[in-house]
Each structure stands twice: as structure tokens, then as C-alpha cells.
Protein backbone atom coordinates (compact mmCIF):
# COMPACT_ATOMS: atom_id res chain seq x y z
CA UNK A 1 0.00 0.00 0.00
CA UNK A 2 3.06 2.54 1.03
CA UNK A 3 4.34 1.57 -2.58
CA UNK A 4 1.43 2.56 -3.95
CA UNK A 5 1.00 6.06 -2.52
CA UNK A 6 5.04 6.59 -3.21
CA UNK A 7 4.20 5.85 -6.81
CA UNK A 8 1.12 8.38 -7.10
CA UNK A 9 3.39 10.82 -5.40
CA UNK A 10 5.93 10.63 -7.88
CA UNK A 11 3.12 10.76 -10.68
CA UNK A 12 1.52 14.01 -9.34
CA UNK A 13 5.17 15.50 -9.13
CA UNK A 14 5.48 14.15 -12.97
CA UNK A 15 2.38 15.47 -14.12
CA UNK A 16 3.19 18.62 -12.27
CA UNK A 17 6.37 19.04 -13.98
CA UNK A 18 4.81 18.31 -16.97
CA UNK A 19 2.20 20.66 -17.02
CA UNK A 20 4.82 23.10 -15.75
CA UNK A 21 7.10 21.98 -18.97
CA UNK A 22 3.92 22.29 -21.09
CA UNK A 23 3.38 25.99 -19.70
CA UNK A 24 6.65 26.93 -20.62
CA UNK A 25 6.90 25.91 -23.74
CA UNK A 26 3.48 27.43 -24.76
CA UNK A 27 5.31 30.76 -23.36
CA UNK A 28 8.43 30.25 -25.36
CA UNK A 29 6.68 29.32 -28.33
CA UNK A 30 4.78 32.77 -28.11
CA UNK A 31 8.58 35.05 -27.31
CA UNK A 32 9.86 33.02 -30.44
CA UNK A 33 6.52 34.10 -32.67
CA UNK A 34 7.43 37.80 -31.48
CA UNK A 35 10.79 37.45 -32.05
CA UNK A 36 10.45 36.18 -35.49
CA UNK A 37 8.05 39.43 -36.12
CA UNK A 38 10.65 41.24 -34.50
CA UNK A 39 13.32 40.27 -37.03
CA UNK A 40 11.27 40.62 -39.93
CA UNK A 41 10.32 44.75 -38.96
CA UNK A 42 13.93 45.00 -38.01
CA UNK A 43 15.09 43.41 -41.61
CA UNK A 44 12.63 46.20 -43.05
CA UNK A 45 13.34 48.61 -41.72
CA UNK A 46 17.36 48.19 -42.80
CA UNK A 47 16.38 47.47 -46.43
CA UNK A 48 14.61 50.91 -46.30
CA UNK A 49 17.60 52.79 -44.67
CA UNK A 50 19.82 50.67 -46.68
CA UNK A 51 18.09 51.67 -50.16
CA UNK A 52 17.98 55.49 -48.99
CA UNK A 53 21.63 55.46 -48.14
CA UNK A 54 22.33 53.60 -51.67
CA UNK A 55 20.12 56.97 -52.72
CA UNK A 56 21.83 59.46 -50.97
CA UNK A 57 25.36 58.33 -51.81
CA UNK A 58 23.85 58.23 -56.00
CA UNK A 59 23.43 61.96 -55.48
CA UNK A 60 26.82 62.40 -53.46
CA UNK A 61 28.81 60.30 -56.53
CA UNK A 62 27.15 62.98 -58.82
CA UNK A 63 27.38 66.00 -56.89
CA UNK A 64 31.25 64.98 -56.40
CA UNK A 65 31.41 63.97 -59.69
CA UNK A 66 29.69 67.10 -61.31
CA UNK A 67 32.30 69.53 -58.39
CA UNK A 68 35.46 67.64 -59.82
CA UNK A 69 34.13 68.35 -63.61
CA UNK A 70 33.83 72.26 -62.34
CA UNK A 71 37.20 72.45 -60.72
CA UNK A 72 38.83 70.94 -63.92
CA UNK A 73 36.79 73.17 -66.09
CA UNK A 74 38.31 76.31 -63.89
CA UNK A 75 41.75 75.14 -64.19
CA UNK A 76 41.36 75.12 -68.13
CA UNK A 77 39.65 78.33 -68.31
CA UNK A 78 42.98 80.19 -66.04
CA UNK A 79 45.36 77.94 -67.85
């Protein structure tokens, strides 16, 4: 009898544990899900910047450009 209630002891601390496991991987399972969305706005959002930097530094190559084209054209007008 002493057996018995030892073993439904340890099977209430197993389901216990159990449903304790089961809670917290319900609870991980919804930080991952977040995460995951997480990544995705953050991967956005650095595509954006990313293609407005490409943009900006277009317009600084030609600004550059277009300044080193003046310059030369100076020099050949004093020469």
C-alpha cells in the first residue's frame, strides 16, 4: 500500500512538472513568434535605410562627380 501512494506521489510531481514543462513551452513558443516578427520589422526597416543610403550616396557620386568636372573646367579656363 506505502508503494502505492510513493508511486502516485511521484506521478503528481510528474504530471506537475509536466504541465509546468507544457506551460513553458506554450510561453516560449509565443517570445519566439514575437521574435520572429521582431526580425522581420527589423530586416525592413534596414532594407529601407539601406536603399535610402544607396540613394543618398547616388546623389553624393554625382554631386562629387559634377564639383570635380567644375574644378577641372576652372583650371582650363585660367590655364
Amino acid at each position: 500500500m506505502e508503494m502505492i501512494a510513493a508511486l502516485e506521489k511521484k506521478i503528481e510531481k510528474l504530471v506537475g512538472l509536466l504541465r509546468a514543462l507544457k506551460e513553458e513551452s506554450t510561453h516560449l513558443k509565443n517570445e519566439n513568434q514575437q521574435l520572429k516578427e521582431q526580425i522581420v520589422r527589423l530586416e525592413d526597416s534596414l532594407l529601407k535605410e539601406n536603399k535610402q543610403f544607396e540613394q543618398k550616396l547616388t546623389v553624393t557620386e554625382q554631386a562629387v562627380s559634377d564639383l570635380l568636372k567644375s574644378i577641372d573646367e576652372l583650371i582650363e579656363t585660367e590655364s
